[in-house]
Protein backbone atom coordinates (compact mmCIF):
# COMPACT_ATOMS: atom_id res chain seq x y z
CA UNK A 1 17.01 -16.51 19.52
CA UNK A 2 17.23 -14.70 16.08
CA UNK A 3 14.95 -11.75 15.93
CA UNK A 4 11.95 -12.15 13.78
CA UNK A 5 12.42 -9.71 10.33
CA UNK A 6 9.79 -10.96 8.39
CA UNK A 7 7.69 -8.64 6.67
CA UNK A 8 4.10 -8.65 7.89
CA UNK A 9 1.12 -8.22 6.06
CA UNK A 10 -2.31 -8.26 7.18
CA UNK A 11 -5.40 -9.72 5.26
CA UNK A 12 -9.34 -9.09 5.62
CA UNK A 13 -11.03 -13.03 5.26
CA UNK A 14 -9.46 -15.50 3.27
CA UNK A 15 -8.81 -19.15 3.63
CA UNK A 16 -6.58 -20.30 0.56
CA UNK A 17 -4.72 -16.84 1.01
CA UNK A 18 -3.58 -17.95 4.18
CA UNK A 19 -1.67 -21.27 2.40
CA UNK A 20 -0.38 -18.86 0.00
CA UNK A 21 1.02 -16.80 2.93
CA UNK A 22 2.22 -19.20 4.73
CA UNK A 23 4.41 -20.45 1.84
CA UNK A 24 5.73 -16.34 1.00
CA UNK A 25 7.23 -16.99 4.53
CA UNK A 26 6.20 -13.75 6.11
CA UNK A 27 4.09 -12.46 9.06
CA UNK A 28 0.82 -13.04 9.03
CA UNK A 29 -2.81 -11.06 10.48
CA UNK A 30 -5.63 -12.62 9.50
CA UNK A 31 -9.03 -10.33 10.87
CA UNK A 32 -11.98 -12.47 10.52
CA UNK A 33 -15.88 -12.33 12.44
CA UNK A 34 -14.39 -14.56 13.65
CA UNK A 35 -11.74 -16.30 12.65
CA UNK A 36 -12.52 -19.71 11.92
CA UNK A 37 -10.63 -22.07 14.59
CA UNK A 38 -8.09 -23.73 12.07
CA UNK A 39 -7.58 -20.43 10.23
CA UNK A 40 -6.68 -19.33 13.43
CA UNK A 41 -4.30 -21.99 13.96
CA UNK A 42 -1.91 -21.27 10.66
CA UNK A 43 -1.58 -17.73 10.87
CA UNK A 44 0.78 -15.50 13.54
CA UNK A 45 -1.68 -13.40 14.28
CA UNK A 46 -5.78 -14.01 14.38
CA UNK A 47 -7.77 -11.10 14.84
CA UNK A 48 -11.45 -11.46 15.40
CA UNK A 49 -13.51 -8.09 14.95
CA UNK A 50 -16.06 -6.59 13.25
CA UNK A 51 -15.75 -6.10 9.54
CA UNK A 52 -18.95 -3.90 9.28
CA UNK A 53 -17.49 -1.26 11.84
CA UNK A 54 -14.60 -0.05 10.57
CA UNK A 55 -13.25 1.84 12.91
CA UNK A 56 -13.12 -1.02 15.82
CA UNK A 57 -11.34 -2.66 13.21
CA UNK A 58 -8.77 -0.05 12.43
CA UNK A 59 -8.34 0.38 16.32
CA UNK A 60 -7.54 -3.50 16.39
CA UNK A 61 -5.18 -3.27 13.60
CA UNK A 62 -3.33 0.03 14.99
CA UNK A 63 -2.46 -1.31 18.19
CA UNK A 64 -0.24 -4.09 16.09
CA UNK A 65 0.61 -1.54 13.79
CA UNK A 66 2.02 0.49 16.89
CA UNK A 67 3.63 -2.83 18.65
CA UNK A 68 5.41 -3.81 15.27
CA UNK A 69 4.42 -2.18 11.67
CA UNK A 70 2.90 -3.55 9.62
CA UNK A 71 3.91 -3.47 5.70
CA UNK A 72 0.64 -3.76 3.72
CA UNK A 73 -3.06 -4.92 3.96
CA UNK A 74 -4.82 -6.21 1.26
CA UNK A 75 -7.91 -8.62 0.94
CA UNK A 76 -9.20 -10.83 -1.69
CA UNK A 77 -12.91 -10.83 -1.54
CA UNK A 78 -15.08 -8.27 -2.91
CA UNK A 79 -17.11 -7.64 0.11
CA UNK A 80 -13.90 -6.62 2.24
CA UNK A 81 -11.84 -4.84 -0.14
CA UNK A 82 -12.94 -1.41 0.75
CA UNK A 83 -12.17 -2.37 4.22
CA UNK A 84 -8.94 -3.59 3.31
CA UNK A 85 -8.03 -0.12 1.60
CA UNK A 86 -9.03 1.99 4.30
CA UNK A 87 -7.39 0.20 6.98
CA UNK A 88 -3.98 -0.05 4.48
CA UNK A 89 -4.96 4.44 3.72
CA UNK A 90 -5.09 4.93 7.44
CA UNK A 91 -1.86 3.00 8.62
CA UNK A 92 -0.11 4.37 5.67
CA UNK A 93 0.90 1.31 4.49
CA UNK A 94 1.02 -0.60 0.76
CA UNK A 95 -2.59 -1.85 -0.39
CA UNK A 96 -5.13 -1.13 -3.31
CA UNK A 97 -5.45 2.59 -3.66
CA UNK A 98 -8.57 3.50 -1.72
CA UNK A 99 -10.53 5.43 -4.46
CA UNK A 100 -10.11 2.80 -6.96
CA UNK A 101 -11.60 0.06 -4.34
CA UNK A 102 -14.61 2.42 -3.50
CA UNK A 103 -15.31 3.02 -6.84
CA UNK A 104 -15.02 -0.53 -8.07
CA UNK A 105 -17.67 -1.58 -5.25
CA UNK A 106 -20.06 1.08 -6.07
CA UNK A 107 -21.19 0.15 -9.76
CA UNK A 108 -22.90 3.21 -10.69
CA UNK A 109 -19.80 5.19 -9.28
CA UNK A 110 -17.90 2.96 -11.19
CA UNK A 111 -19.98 3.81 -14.42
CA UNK A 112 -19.29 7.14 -13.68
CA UNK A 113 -15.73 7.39 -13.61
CA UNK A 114 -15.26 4.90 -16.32
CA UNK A 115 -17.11 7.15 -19.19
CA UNK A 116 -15.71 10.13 -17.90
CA UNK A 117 -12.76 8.80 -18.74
CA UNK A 118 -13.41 7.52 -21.93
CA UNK A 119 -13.77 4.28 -21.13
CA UNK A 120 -16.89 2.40 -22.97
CA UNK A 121 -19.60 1.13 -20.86
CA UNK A 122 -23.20 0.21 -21.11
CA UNK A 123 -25.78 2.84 -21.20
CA UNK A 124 -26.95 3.11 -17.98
CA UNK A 125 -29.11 5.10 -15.43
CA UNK A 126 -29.45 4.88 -11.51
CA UNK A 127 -31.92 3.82 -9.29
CA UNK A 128 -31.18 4.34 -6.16
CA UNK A 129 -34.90 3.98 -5.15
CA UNK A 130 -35.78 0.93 -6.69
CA UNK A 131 -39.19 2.38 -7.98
CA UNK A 132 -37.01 4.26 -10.32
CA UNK A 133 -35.82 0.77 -11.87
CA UNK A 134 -39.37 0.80 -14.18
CA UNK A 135 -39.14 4.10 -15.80
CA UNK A 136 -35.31 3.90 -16.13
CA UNK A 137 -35.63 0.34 -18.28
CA UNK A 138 -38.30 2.35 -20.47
CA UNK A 139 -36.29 5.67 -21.15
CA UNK A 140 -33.25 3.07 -21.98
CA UNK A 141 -35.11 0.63 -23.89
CA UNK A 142 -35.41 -2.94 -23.92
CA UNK A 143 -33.60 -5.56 -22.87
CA UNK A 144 -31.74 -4.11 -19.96
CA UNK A 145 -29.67 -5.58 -16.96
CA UNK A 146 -30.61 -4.22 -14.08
CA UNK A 147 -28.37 -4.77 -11.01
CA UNK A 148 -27.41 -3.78 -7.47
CA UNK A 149 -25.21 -1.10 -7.17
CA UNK A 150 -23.20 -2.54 -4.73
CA UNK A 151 -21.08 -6.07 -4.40
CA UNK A 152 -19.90 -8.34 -7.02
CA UNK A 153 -22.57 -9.07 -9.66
CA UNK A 154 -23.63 -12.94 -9.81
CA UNK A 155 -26.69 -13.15 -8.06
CA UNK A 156 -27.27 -9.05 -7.80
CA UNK A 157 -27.73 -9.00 -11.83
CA UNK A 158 -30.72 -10.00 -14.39
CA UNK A 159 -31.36 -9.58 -17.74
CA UNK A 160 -35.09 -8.45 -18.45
CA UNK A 161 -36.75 -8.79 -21.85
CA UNK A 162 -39.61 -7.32 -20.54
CA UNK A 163 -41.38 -4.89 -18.39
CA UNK A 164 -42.89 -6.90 -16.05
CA UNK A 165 -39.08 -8.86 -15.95
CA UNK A 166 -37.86 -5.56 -14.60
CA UNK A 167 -40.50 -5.41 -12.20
CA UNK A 168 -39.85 -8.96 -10.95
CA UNK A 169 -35.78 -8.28 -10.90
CA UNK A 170 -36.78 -4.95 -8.35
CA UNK A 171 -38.58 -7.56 -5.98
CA UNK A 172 -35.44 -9.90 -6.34
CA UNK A 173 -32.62 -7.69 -5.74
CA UNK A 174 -34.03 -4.56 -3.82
CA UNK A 175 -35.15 -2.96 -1.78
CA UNK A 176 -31.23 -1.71 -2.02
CA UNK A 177 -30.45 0.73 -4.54
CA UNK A 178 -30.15 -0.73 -8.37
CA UNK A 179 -28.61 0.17 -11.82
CA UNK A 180 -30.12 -0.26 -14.92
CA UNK A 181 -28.22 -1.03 -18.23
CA UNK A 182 -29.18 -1.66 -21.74
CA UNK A 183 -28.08 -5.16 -22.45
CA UNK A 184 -25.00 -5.33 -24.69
CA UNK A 185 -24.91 -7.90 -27.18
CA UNK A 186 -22.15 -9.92 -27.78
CA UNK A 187 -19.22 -12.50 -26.95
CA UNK A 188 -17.95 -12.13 -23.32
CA UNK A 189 -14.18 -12.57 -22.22
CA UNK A 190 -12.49 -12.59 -18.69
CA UNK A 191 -9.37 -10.66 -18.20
CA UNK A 192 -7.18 -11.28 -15.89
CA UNK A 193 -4.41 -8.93 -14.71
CA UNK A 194 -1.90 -7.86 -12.37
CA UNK A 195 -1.12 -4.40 -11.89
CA UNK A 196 1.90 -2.90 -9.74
CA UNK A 197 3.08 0.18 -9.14
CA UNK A 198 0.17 1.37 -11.66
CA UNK A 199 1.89 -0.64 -14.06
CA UNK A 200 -1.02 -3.54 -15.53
CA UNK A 201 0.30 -6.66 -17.24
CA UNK A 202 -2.64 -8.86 -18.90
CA UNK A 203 -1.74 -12.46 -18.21
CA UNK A 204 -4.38 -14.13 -19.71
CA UNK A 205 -7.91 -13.55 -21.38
CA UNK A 206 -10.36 -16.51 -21.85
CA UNK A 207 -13.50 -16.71 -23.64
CA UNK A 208 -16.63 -17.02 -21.12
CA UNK A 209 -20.11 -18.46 -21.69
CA UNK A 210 -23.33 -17.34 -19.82
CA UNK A 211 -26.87 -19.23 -18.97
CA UNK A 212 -29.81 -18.26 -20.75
CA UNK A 213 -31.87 -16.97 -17.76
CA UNK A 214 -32.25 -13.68 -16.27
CA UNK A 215 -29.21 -13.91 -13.80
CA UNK A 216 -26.79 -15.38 -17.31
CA UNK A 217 -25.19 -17.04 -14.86
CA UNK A 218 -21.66 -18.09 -16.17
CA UNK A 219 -21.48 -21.50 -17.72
CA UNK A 220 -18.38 -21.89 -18.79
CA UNK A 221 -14.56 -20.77 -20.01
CA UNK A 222 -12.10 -21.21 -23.05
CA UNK A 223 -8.58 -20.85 -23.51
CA UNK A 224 -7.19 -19.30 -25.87
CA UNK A 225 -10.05 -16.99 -26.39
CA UNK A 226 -10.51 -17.52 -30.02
CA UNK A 227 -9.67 -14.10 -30.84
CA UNK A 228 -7.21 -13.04 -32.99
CA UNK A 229 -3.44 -11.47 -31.78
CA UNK A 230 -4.94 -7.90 -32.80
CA UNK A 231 -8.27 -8.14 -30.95
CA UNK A 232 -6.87 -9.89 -28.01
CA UNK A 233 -4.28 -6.66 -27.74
CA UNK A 234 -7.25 -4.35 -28.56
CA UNK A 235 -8.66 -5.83 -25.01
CA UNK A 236 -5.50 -5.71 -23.05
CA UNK A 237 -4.78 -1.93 -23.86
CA UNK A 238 -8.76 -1.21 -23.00
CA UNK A 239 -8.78 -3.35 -19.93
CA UNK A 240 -4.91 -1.22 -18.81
CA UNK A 241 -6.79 1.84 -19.56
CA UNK A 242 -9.38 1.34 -17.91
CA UNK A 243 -7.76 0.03 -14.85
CA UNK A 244 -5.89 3.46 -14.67
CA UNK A 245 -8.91 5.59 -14.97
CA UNK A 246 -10.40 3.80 -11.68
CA UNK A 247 -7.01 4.38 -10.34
CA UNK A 248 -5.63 1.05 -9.73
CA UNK A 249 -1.90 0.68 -8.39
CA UNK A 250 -1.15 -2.28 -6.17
CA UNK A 251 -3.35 -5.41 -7.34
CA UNK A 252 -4.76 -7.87 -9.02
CA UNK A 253 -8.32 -7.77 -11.33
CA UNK A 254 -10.88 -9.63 -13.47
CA UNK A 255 -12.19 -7.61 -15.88
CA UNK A 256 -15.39 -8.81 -17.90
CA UNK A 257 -15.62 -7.30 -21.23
CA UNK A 258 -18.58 -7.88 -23.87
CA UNK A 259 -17.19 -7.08 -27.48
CA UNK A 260 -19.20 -5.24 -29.86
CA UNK A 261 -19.54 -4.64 -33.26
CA UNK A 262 -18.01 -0.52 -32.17
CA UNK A 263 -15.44 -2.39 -29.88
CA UNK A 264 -14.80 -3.54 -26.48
CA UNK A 265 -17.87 -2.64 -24.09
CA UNK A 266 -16.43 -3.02 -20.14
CA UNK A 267 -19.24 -4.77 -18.34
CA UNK A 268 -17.32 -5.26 -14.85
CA UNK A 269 -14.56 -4.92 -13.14
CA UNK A 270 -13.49 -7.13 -9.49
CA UNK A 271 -10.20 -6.24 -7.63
CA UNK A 272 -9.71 -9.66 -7.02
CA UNK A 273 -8.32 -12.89 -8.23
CA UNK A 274 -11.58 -15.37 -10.22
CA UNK A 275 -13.45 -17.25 -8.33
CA UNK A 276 -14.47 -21.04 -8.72
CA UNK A 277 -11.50 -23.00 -10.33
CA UNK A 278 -10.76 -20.17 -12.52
CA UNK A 279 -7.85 -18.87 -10.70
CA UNK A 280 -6.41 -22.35 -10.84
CA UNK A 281 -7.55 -22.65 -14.84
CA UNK A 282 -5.37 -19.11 -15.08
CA UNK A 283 -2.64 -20.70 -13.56
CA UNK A 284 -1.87 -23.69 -15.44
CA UNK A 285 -2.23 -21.76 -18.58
CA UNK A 286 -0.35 -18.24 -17.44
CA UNK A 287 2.22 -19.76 -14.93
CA UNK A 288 0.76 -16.90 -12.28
CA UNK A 289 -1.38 -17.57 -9.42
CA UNK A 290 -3.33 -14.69 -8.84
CA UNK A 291 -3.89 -15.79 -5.46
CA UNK A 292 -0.17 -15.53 -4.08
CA UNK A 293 0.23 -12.53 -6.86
CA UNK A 294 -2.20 -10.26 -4.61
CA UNK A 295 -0.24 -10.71 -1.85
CA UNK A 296 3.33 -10.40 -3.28
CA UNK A 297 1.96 -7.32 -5.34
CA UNK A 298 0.54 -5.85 -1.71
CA UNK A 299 3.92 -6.72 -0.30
CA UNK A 300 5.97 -4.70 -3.04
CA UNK A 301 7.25 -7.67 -4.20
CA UNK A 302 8.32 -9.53 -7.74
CA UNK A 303 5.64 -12.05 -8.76
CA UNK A 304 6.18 -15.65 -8.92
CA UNK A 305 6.09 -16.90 -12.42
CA UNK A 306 6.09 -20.51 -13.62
CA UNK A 307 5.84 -22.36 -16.64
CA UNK A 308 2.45 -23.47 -17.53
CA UNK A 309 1.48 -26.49 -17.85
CA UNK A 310 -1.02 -26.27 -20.67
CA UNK A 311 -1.69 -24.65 -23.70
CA UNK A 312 -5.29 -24.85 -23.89
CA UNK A 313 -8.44 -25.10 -20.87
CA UNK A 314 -11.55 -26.30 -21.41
CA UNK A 315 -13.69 -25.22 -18.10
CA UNK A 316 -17.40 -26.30 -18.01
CA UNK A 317 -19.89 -25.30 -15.04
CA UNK A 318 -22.28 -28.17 -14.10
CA UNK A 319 -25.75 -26.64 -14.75
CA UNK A 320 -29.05 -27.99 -14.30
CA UNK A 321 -32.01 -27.43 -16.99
CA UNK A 322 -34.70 -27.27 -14.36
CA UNK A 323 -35.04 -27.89 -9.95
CA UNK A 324 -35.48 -30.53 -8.11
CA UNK A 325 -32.90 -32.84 -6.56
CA UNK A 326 -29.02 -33.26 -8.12
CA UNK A 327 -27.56 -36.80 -8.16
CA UNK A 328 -24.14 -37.75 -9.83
CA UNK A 329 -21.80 -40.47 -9.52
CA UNK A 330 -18.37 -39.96 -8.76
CA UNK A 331 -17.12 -43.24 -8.62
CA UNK A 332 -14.24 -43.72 -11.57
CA UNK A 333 -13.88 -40.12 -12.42
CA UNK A 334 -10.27 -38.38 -12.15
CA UNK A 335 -11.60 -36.41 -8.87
CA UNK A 336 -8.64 -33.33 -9.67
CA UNK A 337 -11.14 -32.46 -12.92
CA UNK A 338 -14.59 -32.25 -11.05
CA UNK A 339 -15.73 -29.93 -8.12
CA UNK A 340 -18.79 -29.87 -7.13
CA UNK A 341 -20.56 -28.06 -4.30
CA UNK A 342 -23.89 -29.65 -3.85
CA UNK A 343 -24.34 -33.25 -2.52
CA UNK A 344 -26.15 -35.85 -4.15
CA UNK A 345 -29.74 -35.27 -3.38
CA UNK A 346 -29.34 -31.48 -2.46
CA UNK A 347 -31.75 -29.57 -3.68
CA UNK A 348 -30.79 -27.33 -7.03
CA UNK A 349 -32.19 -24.83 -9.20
CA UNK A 350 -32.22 -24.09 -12.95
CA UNK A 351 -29.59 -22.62 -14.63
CA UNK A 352 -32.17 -19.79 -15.88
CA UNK A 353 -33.51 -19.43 -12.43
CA UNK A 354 -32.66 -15.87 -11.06
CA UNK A 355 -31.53 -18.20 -7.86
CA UNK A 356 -30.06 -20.81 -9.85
CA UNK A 357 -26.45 -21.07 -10.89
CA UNK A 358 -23.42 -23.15 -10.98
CA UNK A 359 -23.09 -26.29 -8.85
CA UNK A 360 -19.90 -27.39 -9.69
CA UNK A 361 -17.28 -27.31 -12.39
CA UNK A 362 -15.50 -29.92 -15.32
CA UNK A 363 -12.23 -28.37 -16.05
CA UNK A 364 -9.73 -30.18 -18.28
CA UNK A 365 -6.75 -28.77 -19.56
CA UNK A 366 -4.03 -30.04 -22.48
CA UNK A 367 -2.82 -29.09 -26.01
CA UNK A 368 -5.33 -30.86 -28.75
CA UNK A 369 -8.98 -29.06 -28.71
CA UNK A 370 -10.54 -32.49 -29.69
CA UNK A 371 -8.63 -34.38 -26.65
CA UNK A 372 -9.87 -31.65 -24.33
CA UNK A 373 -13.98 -32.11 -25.98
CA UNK A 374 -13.72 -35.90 -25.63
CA UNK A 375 -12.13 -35.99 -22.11
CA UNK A 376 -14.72 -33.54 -21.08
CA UNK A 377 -17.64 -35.57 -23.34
CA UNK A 378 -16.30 -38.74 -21.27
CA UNK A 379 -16.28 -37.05 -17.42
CA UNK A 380 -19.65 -35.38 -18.29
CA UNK A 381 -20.76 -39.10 -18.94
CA UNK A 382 -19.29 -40.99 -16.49
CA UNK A 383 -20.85 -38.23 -14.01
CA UNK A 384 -24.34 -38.81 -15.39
CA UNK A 385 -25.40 -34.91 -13.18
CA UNK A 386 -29.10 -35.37 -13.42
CA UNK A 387 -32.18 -34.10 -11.33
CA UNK A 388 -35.44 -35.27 -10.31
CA UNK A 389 -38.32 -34.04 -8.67
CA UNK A 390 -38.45 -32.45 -5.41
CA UNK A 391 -41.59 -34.32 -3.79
CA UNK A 392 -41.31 -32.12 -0.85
């Protein structure tokens, strides 16, 4: 029997990143808590421990290391990238540089190194104890965002038009420690981005729309952006420079950017491929699936480009303008275009509920703007999403 040379690589969570190794061909960890039973099943190596104590799960991942080496670790999920950094610092091995993981989780350490750097972000202050959110929001001035200062964003951020807003967004999101921002007006773009070697590539920025409630919940993406060649450039070489001044070498991003009447303000950045269908939109219109590029980027190698297969996205969110319980019909409907995560007669909230959200997503993609509107228009019909009230 041939000896097995394949390069291994380890990966903190993940599901579809386990399809994605699989098809790279190499050795495969997967630590989990735990490690769900058909996860389990595709991978070489399952590793059940406990993400929250890092060092039982560097002790875990040593012993392999020790048995046969590993090459890199690297996750895809904002809650376990720090985790996946340390463990790839401590074995020595290729992953997302450590500092530039920490920083990216910690938002008001992120803040920090971003301006010091020159980088343009939103006027902010801490409040690590969240009674500090009120008098923070007043010295800035109203509206302001105020967030956790931790994690991803989504459900840890609202917008507050008012004081007693800001007091109701400390009783959502604390008691952990907060940020608070002055709101930045304007249009708001994704960018997406690989960067190896601390090298960054931009492979694709799309316009993004946001709810009208507190949490301004995303509702939406275009591509192309509707920018011009010179703006869209003007937001690659901010998002690069950026990107270096948190100290990013081995991975992938997506960046959200608000742009200004003074220029590009950087609201956020997650060392990560999009979430939802996005990575998939990115895809067809880049040729590069940010997915497999995080792990051929963690593994040192050249990423897989393809041709795309569209020109132009159209990606719509499936929002709902107040609770109660969704219903939808899917019968007819091209079932590729649609995802949706609730059930019919779940239970839903409003799109400008702080709890409320996306429940699903229209994406079509093509060439002619009008085909794309009237293919969506027809979907969006044929789906009738509607809600009525929760009698319970």
């Amino acid at each position: 029997m041939d000896a097995d040379t394949r390069p291994t690589v380890a990966c903190v969570s993940g599901r579809r990143v386990v399809d994605v190794l699989n098809d790279l061909g190499v050795r495969s960890v997967l630590l989990d808590d735990p490690t769900p039973l058909d996860l389990a099943c595709q991978v070489d190596v399952p590793l059940d421990t406990d993400l929250g104590d890092w060092q039982a799960a560097e002790a875990a991942l040593r012993r392999l290391h020790a048995a046969r080496p590993l090459d890199a670790v690297f996750s895809v999920y904002d809650a376990h990238l720090p985790l996946a950094s340390y463990l790839a610092a401590r074995l020595g091995v290729r992953g997302l540089d450590l500092r530039a993981a920490l920083t990216c989780h910690d938002k008001i350490r992120m803040r920090t190194a971003l301006a010091s750097g020159g980088v343009r972000v939103p006027d902010h202050l801490p409040a690590a104890d969240p009674a500090d959110a009120l008098p923070a929001a007043k010295r800035l001035g109203l509206p302001v965002v105020v967030k956790k200062a931790t994690g991803s964003g989504g459900r840890g951020s609202m917008l507050c038009r008012s004081l007693q807003e800001v007091s109701h967004a400390v009783d959502v999101l604390g008691p952990a420690a907060l940020i608070v921002e002055r709101a930045v007006e304007g249009p708001e773009y994704a960018v997406q981005s690989i960067t190896s070697g601390g090298r960054t590539e931009v492979v694709g920025i799309l316009a993004q729309h946001v709810g009208p409630g507190p949490r301004q919940a995303e509702t939406g993406y275009d591509f192309p952006s509707g920018l011009s060649t010179d703006v869209e450039n003007e937001l690659a070489v901010f998002v690069t420079e950026a990107l270096a001044v948190l100290g990013f070498d081995h991975s992938v991003s997506h960046t959200q950017v608000r742009l200004t009447e003074d220029g590009p303000v950087l609201i956020n950045v997650a060392a990560r491929p999009p979430g939802g269908q996005l990575w998939a939109a990115t895809e067809r219109v880049s040729g590069i699936d940010l997915t497999r590029a995080a792990a051929e980027i963690a593994l040192g190698l050249p990423v897989t480009r393809s041709t795309p297969g569209a020109t132009r996205v159209l990606y719509r969110c499936v929002t709902f303008d107040r609770p109660g319980r969704a219903w939808y019909d899917l019968d007819g409907i091209d079932a590729p275009a649609v995802t949706l995560d609730v059930d019919p007669g779940d239970r839903v909230r409003s799109v400008d509920d702080p709890q409320g959200g996306s429940y699903g997503r229209i994406v079509v993609y093509g060439d002619d703007p009008a085909e794309l509107e009237s293919r969506y228009r027809t979907i969006l019909e044929s789906l009738g999403p509607r809600v009525e009230p929760d009698n319970q």
